[in-house]
N, C-alpha and C. Protein backbone atom coordinates (compact mmCIF):
# COMPACT_ATOMS: atom_id res chain seq x y z
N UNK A 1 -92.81 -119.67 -87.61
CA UNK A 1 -92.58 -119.92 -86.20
C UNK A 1 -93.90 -120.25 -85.52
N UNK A 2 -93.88 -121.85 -84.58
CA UNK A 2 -94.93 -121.84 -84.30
C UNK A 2 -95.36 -121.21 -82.83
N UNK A 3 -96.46 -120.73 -82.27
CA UNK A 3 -96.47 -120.16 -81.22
C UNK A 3 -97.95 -120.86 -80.22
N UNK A 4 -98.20 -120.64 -78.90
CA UNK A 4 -98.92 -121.23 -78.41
C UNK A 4 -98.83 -120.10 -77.07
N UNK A 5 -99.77 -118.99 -77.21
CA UNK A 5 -99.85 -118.37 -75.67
C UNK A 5 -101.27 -118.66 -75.21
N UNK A 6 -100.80 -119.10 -73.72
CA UNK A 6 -101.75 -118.83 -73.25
C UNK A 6 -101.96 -117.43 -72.20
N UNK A 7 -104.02 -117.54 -71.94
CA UNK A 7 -103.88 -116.31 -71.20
C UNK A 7 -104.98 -116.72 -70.18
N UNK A 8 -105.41 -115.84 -69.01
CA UNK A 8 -106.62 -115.99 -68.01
C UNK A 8 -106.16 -116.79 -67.08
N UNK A 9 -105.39 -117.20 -67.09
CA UNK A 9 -104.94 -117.83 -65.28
C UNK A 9 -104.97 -116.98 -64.75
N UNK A 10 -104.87 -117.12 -62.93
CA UNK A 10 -105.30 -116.07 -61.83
C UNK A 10 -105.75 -116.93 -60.48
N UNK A 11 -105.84 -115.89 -59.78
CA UNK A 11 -106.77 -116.62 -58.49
C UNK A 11 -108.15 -116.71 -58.45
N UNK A 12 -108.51 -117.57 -58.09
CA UNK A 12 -109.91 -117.90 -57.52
C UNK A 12 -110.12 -118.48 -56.21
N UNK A 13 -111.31 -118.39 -56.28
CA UNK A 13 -112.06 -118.89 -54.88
C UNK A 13 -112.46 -120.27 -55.44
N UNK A 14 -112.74 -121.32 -54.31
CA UNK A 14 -112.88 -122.65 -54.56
C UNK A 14 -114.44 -122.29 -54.78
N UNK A 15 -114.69 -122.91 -56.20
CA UNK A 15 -116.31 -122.80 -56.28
C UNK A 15 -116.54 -121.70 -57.48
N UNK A 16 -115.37 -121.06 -57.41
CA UNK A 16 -115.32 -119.84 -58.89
C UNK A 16 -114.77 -120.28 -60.72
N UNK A 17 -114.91 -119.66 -61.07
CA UNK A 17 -115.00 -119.61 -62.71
C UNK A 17 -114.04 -119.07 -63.16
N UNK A 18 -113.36 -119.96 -64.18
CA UNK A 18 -112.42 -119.48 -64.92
C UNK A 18 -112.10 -119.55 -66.09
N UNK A 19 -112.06 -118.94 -67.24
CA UNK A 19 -111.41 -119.32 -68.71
C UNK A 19 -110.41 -119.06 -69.14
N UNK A 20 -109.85 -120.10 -69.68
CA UNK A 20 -108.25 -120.23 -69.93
C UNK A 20 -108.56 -119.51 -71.37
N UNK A 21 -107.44 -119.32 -72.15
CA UNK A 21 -107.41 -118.92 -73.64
C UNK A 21 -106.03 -119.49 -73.99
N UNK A 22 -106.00 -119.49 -75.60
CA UNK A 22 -105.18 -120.11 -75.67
C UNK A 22 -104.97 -119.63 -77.40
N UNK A 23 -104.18 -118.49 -77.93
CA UNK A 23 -103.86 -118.41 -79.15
C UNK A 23 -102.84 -118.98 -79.94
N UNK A 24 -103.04 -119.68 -81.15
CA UNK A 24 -102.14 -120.20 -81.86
C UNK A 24 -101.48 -119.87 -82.96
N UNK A 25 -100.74 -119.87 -83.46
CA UNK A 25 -100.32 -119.00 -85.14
C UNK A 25 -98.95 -119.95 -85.17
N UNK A 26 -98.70 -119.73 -86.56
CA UNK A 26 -97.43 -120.56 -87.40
C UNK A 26 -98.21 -122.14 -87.49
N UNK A 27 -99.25 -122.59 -87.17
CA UNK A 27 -99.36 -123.84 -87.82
C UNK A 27 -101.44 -123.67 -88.16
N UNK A 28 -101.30 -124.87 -88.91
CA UNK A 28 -102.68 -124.86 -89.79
C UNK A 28 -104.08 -125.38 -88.52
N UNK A 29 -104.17 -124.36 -88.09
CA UNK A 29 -104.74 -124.69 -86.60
C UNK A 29 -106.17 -125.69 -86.97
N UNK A 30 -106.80 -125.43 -88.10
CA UNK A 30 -108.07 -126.74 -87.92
C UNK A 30 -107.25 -128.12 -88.18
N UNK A 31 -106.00 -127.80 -88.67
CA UNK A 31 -105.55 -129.72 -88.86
C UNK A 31 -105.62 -130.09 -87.68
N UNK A 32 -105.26 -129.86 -86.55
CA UNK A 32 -104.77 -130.20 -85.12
C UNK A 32 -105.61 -130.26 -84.01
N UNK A 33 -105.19 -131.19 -83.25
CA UNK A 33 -106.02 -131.85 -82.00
C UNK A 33 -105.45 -130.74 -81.16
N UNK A 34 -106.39 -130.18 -80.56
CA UNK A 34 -105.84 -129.31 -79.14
C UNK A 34 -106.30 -129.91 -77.76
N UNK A 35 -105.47 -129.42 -76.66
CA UNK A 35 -105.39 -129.52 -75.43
C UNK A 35 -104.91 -129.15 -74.70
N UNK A 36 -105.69 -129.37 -73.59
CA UNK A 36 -105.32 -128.46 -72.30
C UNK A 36 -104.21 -129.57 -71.61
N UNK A 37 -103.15 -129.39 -70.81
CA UNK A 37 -103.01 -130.13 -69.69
C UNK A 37 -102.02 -129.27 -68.57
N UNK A 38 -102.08 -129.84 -67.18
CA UNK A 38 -101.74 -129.26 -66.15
C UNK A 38 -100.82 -129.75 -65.62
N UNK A 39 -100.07 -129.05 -64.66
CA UNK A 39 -98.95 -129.78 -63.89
C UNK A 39 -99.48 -128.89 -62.08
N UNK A 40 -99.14 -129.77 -61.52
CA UNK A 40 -98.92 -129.15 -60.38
C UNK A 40 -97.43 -129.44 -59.71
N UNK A 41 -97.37 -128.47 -58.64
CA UNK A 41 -96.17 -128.85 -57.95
C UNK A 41 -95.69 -130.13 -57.44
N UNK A 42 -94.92 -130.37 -57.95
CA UNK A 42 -94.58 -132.12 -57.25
C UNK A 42 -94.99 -132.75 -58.57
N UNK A 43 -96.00 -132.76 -59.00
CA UNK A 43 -96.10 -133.52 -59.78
C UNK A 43 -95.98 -134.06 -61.49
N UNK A 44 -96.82 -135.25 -61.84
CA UNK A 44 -96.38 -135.22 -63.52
C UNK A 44 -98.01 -134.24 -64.19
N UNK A 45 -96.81 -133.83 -65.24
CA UNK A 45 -98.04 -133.03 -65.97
C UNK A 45 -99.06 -134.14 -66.60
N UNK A 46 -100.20 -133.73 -66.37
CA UNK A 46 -101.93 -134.78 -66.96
C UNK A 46 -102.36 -133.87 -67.88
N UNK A 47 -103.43 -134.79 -68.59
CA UNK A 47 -104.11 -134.56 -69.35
C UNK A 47 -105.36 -133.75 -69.15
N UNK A 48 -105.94 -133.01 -69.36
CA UNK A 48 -107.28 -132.13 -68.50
C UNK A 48 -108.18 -132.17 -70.10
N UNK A 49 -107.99 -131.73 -70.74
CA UNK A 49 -109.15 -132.25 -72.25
C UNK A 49 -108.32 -132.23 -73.30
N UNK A 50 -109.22 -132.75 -74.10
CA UNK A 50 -108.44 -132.21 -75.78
C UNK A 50 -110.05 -132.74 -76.67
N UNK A 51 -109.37 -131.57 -77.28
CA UNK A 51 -110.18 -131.31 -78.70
C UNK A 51 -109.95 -132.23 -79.88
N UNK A 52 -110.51 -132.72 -80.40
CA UNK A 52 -109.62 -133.44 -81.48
C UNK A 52 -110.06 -132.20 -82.89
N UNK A 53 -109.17 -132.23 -84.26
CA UNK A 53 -109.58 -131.44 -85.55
C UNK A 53 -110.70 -131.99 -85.95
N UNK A 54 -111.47 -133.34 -85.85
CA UNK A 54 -112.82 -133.47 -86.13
C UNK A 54 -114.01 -133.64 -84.74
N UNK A 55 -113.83 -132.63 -83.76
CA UNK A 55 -114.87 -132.46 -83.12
C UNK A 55 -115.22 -133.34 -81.60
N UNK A 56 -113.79 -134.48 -81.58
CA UNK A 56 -113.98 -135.30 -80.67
C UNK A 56 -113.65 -134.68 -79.42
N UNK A 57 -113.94 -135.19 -78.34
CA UNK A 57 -113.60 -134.72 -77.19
C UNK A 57 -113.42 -135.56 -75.77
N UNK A 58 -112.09 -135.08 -74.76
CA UNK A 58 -111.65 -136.02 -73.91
C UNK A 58 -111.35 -135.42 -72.41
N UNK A 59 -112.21 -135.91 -71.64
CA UNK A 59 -111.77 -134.57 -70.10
C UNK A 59 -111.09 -135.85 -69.20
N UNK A 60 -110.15 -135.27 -68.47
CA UNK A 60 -110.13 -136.23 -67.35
C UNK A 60 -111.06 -136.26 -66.23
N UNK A 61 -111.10 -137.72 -65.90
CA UNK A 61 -112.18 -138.37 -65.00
C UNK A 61 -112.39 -136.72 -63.93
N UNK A 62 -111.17 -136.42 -63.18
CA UNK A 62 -111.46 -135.29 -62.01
C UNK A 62 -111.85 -134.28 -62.67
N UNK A 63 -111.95 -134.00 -63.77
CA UNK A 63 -112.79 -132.38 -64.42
C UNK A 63 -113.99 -132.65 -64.71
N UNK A 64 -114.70 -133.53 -65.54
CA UNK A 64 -115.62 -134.28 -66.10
C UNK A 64 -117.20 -133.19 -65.18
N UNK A 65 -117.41 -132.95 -66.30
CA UNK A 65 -118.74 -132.14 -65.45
C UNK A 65 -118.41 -130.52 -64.83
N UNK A 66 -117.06 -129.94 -65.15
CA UNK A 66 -116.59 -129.37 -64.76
C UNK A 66 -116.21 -128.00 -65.48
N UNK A 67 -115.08 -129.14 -66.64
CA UNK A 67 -114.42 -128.20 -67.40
C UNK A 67 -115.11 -128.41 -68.80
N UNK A 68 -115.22 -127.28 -69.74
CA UNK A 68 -115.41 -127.54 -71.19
C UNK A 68 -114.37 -126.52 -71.84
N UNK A 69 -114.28 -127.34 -72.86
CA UNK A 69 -112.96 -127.27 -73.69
C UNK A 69 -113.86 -126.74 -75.20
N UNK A 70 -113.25 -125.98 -75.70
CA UNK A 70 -113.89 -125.41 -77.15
C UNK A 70 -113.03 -124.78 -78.16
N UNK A 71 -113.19 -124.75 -79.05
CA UNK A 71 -112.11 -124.02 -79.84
C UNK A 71 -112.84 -123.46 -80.98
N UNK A 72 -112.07 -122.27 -81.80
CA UNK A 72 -112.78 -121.55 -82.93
C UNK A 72 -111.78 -121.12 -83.95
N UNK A 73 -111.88 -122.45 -84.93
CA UNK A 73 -110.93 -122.23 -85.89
C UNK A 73 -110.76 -121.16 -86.73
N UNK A 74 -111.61 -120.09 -86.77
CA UNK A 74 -111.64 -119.13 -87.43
C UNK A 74 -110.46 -118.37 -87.23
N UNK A 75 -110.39 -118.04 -85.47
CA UNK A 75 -110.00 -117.27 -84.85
C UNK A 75 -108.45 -118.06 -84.40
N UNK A 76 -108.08 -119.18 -84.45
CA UNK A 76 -107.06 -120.13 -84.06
C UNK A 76 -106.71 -120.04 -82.89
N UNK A 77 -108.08 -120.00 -82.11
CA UNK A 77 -108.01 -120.27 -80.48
C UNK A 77 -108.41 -121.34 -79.98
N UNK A 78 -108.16 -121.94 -78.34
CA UNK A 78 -109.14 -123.01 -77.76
C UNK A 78 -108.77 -122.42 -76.45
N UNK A 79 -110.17 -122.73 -76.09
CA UNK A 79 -110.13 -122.01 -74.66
C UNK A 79 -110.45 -123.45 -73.66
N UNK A 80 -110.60 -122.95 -72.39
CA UNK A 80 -110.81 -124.20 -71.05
C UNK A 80 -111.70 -123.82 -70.30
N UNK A 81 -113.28 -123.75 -70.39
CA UNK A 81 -113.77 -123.00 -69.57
C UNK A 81 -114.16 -123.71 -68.31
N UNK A 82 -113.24 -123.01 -67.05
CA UNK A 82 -113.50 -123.92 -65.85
C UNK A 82 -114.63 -123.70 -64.92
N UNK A 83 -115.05 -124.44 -64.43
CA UNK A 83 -116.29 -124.05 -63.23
C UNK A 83 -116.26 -124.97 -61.96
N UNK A 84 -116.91 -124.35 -60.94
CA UNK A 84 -116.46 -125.28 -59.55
C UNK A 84 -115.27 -125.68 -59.57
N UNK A 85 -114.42 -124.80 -59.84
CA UNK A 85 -113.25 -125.08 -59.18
C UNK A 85 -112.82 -125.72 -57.86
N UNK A 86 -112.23 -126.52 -57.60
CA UNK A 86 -111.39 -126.76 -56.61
C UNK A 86 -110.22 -126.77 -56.22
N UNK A 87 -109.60 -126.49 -54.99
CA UNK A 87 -108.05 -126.31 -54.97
C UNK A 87 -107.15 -127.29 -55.33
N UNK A 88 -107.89 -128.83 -55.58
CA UNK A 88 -106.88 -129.19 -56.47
C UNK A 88 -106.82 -129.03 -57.59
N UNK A 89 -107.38 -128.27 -58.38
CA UNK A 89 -107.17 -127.90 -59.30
C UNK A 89 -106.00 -126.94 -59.71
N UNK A 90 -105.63 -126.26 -58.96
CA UNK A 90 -104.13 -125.88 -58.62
C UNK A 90 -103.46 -126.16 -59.31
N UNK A 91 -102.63 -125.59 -60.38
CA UNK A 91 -101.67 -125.94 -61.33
C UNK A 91 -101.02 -124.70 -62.47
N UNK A 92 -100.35 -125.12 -63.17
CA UNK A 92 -100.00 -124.41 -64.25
C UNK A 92 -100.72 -125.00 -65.64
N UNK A 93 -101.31 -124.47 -65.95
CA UNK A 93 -102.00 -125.08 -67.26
C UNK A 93 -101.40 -124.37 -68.83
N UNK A 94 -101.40 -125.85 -69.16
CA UNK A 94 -100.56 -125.48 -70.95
C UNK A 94 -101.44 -125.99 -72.26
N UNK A 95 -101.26 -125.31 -73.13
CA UNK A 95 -102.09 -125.58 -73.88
C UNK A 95 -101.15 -126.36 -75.27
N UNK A 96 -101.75 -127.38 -75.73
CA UNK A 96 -101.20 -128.48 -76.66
C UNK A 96 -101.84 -128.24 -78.11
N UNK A 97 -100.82 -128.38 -79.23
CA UNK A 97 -101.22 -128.77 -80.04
C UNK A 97 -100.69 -129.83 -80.76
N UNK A 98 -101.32 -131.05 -81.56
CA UNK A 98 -100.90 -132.28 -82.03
C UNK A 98 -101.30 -132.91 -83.07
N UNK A 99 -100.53 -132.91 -84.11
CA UNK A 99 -101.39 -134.30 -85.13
C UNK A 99 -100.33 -134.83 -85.60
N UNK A 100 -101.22 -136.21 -85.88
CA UNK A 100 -100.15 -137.10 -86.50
C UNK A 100 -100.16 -137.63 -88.21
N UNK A 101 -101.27 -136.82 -88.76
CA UNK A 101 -100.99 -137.27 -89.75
C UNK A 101 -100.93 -135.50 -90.57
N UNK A 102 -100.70 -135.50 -91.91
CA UNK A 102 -100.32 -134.35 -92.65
C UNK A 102 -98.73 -133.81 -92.16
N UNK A 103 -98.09 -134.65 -92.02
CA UNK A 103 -96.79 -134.33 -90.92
C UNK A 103 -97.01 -134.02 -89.89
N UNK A 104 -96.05 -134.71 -88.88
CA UNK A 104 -96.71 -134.44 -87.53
C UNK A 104 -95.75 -133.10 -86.48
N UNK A 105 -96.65 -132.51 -85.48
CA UNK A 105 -96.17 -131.93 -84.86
C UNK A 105 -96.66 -131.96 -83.49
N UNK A 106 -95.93 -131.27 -82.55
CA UNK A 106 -96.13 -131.00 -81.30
C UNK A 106 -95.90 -130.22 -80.92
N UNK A 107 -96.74 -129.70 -79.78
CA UNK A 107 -96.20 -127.89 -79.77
C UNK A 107 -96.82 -127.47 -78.48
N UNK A 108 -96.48 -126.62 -77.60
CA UNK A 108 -96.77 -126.08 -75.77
C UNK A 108 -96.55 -124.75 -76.13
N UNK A 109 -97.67 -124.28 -75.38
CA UNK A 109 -97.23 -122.91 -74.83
C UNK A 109 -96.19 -122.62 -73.58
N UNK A 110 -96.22 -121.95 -72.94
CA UNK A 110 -95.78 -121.47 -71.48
C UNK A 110 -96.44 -122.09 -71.00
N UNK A 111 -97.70 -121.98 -70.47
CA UNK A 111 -98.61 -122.32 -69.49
C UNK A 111 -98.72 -120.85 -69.10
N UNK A 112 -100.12 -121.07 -67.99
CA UNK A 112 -100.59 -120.06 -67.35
C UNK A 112 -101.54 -120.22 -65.99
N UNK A 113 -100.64 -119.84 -64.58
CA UNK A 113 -100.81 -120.29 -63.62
C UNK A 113 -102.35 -120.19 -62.94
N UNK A 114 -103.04 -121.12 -62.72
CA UNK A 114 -104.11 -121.11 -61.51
C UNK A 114 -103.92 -121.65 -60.51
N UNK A 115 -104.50 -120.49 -59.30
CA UNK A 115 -104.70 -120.92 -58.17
C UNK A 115 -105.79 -120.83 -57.61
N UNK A 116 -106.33 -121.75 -56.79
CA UNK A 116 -107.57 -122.19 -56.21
C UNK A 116 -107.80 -121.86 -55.05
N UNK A 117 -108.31 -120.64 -54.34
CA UNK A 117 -107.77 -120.92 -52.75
C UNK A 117 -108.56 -119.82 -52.08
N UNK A 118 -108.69 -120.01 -50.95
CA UNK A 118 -109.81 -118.93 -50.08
C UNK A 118 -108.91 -118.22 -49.59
């Protein structure tokens, strides 16, 4: 069974720090590209980073300088570590896992809510 929790959402202050976590089990976690992505209210869920299984890496343009994304295959985690937050940053954040070759899969956690706000 594959699984994907995430943890560390919460409130913050605009300008505060946050790290997402994100544990995985039931699949071969160094084959797989991980990622973060968000939804907010109203809207479509985006892309916020991803990890690729050989080391690559992808933020969207509005995080860029912001957020870093890391993972530790040992441990079959990837975390989101956020900084300067802003309130649009506001969302539910889910954590992805994906590959397409060795058979492919796809796979979400829950998500885990942040809010941004004074």
């Amino acid at each position: 069974q594959v699984q994907l929790v995430e943890s560390g959402g919460g409130l913050v202050q605009p300008g505060g720090s946050l790290r997402l976590s994100c544990a995985a089990s039931g699949i071969i976690f160094r084959t797989y590209d991980m990622g973060w992505y968000r939804q907010a209210p109203g809207r479509q869920r985006e892309l916020v980073a991803i990890l690729t299984s050989d080391r690559s890496t992808t933020y969207a343009a509005s995080v860029k300088g912001r957020f870093t994304i890391s993972r530790d295959n040992a441990k079959a985690m990837v975390y989101l570590q956020m900084n300067s937050l802003k309130p649009e940053d506001t969302a539910v954040y889910y954590c992805n896992a994906k590959r397409l070759r060795l058979g492919s899969g796809d796979y979400w956690g829950q998500g885990t809510q942040v809010i941004v706000s004074s």
